[in-house]
N, C-alpha and C. Protein backbone atom coordinates (compact mmCIF):
# COMPACT_ATOMS: atom_id res chain seq x y z
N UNK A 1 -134.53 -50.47 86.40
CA UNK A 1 -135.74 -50.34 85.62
C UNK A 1 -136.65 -49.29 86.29
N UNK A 2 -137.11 -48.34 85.48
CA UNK A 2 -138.05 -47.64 86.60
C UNK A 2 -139.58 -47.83 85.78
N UNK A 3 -140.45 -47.49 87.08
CA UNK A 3 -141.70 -47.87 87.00
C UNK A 3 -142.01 -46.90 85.69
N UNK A 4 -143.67 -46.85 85.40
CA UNK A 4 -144.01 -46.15 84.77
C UNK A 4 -145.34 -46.17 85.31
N UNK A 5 -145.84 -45.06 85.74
CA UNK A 5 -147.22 -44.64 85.99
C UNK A 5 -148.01 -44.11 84.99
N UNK A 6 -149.25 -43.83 85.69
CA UNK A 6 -150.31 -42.99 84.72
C UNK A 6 -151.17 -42.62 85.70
N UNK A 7 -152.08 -41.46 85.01
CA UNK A 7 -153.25 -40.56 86.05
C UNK A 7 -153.92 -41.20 84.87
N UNK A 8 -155.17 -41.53 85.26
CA UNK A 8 -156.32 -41.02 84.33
C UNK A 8 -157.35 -40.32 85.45
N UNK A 9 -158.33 -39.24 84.39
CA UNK A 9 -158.72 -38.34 84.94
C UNK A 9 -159.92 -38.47 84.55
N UNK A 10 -160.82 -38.87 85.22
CA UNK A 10 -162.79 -38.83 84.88
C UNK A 10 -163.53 -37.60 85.53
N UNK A 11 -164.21 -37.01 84.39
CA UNK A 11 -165.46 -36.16 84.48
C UNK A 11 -166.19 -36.60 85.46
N UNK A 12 -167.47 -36.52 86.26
CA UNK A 12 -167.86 -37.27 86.88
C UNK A 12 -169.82 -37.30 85.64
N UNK A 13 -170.33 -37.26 86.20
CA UNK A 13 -171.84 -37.73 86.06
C UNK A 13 -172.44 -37.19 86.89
N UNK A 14 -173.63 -36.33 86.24
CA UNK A 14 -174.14 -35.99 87.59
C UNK A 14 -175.64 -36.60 87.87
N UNK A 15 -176.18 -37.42 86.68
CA UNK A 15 -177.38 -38.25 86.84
C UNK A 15 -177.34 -38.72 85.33
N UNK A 16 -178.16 -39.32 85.57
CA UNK A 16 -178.83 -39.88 84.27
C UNK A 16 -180.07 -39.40 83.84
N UNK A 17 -179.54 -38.96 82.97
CA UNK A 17 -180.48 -38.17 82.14
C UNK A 17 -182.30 -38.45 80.89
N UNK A 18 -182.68 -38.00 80.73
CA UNK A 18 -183.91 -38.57 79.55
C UNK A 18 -183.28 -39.62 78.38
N UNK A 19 -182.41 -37.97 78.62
CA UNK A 19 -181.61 -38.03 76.67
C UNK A 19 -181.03 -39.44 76.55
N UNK A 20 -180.30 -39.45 78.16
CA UNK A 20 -179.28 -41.11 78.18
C UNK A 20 -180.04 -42.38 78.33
N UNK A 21 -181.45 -42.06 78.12
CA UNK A 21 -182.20 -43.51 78.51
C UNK A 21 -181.91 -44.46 76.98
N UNK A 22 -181.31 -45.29 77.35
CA UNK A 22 -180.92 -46.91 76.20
C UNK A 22 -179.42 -46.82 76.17
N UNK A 23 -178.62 -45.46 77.21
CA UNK A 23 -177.32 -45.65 76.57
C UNK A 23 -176.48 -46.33 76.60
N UNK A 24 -176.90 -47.21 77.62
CA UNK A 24 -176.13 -48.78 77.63
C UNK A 24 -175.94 -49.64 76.29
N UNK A 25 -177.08 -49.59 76.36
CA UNK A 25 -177.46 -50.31 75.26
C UNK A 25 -177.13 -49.96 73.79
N UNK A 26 -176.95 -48.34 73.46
CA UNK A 26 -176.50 -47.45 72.45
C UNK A 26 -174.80 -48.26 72.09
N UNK A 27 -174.16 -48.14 73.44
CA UNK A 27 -172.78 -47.59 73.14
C UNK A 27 -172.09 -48.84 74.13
N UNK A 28 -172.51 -49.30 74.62
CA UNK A 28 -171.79 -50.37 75.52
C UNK A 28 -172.43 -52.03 75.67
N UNK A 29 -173.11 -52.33 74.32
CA UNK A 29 -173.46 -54.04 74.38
C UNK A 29 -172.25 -54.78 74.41
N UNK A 30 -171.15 -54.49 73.81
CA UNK A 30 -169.80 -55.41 74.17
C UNK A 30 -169.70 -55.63 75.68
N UNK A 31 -170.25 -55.33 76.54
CA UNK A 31 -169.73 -54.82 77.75
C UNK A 31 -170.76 -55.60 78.85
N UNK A 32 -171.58 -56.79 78.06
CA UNK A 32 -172.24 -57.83 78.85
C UNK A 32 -172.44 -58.25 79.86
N UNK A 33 -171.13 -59.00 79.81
CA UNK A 33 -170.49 -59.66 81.89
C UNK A 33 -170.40 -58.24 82.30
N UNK A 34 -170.14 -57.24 81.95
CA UNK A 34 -169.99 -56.30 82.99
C UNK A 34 -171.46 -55.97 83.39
N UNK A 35 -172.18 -55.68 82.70
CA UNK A 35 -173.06 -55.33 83.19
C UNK A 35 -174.06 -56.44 83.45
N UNK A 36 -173.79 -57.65 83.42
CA UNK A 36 -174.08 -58.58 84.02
C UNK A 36 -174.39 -59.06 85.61
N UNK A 37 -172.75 -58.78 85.66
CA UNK A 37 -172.04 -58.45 87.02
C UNK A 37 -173.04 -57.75 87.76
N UNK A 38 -173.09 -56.46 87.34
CA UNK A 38 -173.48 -55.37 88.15
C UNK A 38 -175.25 -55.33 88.56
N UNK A 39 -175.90 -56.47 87.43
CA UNK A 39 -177.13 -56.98 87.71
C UNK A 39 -177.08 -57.80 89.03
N UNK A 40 -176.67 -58.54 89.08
CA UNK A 40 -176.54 -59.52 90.05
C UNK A 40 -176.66 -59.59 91.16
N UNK A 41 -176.47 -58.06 91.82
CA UNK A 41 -177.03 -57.56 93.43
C UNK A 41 -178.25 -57.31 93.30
N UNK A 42 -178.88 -56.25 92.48
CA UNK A 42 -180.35 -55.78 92.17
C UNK A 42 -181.35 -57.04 92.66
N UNK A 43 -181.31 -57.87 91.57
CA UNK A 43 -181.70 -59.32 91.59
C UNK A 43 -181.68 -59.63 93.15
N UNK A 44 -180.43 -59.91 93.72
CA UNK A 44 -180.78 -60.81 94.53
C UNK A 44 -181.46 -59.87 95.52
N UNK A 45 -181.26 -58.49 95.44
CA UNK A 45 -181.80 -57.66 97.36
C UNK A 45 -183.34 -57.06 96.53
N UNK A 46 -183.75 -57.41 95.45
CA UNK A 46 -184.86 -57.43 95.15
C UNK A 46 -185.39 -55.67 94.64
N UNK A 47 -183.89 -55.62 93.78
CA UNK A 47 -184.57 -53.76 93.64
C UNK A 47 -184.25 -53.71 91.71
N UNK A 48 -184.68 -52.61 91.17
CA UNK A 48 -184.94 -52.52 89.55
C UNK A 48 -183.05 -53.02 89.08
N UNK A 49 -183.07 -53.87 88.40
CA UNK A 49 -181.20 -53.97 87.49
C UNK A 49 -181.07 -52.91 86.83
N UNK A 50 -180.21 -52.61 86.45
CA UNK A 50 -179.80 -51.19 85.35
C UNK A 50 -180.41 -51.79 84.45
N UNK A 51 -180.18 -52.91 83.20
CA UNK A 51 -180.36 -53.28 82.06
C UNK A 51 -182.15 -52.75 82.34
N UNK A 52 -183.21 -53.48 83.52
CA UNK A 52 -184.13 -52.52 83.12
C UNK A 52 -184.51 -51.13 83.16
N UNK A 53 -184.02 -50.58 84.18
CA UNK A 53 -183.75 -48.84 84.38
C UNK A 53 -183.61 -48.30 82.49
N UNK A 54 -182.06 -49.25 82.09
CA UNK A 54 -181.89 -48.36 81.36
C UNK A 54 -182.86 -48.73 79.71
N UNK A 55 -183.15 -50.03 79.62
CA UNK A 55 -184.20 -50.49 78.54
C UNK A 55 -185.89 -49.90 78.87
N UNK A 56 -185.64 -49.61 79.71
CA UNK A 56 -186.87 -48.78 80.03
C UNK A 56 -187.98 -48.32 78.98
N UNK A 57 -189.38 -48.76 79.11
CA UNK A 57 -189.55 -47.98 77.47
C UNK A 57 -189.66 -46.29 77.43
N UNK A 58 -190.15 -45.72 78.88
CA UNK A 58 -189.98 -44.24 79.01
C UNK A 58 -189.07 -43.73 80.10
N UNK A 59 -188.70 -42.51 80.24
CA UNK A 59 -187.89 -42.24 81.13
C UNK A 59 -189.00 -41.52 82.02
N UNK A 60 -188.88 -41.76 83.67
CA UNK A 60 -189.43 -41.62 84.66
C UNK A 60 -188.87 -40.86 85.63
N UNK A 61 -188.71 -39.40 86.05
CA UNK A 61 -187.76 -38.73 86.58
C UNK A 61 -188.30 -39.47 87.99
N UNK A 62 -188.98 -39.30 88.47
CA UNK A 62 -189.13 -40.36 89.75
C UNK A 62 -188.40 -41.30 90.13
N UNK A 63 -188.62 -42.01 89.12
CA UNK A 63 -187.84 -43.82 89.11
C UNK A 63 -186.72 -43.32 88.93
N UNK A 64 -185.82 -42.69 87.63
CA UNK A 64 -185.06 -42.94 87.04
C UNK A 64 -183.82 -42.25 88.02
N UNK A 65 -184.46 -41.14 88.64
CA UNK A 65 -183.59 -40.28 89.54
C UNK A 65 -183.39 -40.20 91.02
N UNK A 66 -184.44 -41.61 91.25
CA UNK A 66 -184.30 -41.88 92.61
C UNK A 66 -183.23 -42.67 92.96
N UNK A 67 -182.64 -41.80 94.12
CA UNK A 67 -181.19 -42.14 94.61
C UNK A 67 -180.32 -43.47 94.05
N UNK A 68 -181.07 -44.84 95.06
CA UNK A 68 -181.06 -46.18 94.60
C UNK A 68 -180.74 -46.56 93.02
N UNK A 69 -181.95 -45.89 92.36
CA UNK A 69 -181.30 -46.38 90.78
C UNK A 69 -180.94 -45.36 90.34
N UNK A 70 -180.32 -43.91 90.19
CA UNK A 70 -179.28 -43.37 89.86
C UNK A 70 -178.26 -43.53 89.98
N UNK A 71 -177.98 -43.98 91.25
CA UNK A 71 -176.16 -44.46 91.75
C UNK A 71 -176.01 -45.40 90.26
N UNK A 72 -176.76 -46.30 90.43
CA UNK A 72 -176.10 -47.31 89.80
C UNK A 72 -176.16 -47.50 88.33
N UNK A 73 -177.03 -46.52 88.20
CA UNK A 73 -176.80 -46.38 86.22
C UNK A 73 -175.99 -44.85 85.94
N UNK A 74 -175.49 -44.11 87.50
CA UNK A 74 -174.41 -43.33 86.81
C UNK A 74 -173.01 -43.97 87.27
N UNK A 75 -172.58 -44.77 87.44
CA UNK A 75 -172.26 -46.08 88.16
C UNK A 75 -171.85 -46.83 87.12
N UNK A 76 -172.80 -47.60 86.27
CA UNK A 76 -172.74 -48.09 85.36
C UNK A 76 -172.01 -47.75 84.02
N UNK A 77 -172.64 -46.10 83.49
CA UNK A 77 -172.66 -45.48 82.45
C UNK A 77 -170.76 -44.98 82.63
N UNK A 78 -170.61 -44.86 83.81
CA UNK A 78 -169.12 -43.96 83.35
C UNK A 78 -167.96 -44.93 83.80
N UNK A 79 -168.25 -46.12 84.61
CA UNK A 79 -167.34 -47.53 84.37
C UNK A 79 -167.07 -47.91 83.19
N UNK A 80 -168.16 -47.95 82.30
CA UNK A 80 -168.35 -48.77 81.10
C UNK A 80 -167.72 -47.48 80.27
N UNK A 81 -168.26 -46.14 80.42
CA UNK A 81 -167.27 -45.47 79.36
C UNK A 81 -166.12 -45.54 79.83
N UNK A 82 -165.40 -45.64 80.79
CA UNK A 82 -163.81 -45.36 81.38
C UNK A 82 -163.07 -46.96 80.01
């Protein structure tokens, strides 16, 4: 029997953008527990969750692009698209 592999190949992200503020929420609500999950550290070490980063009512290049919550809503955004 022989195996069968695969590559998959991701673009990367290079921030999160204005334009992408709600895109969780746009294009990935099926995707709950995941981003559930990924709430669940924020919470406990006491720093912003994505769900609010990205429900945000304005986008804040400050906030939105500071290191801490960029990782994790470009992090978020291209897990959930993969």
């Amino acid at each position: 029997m022989q195996n069968k592999k695969a590559l998959v190949i991701c673009h990367g992200r290079g921030t999160y953008n204005k334009t992408e503020l709600g895109y969780l929420q746009r294009w990935h609500t099926h995707k709950n527990e995941f981003l559930a999950l990924l709430c669940d550290y924020p919470e406990t070490s006491q720093q912003v969750t994505i769900n609010s980063l990205d429900s945000a009512e304005k986008y804040n290049i400050n906030y939105h692009t500071r290191g801490d919550n960029a990782s994790a809503l470009v992090y978020a955004c291209a897990y959930a698209d993969f």
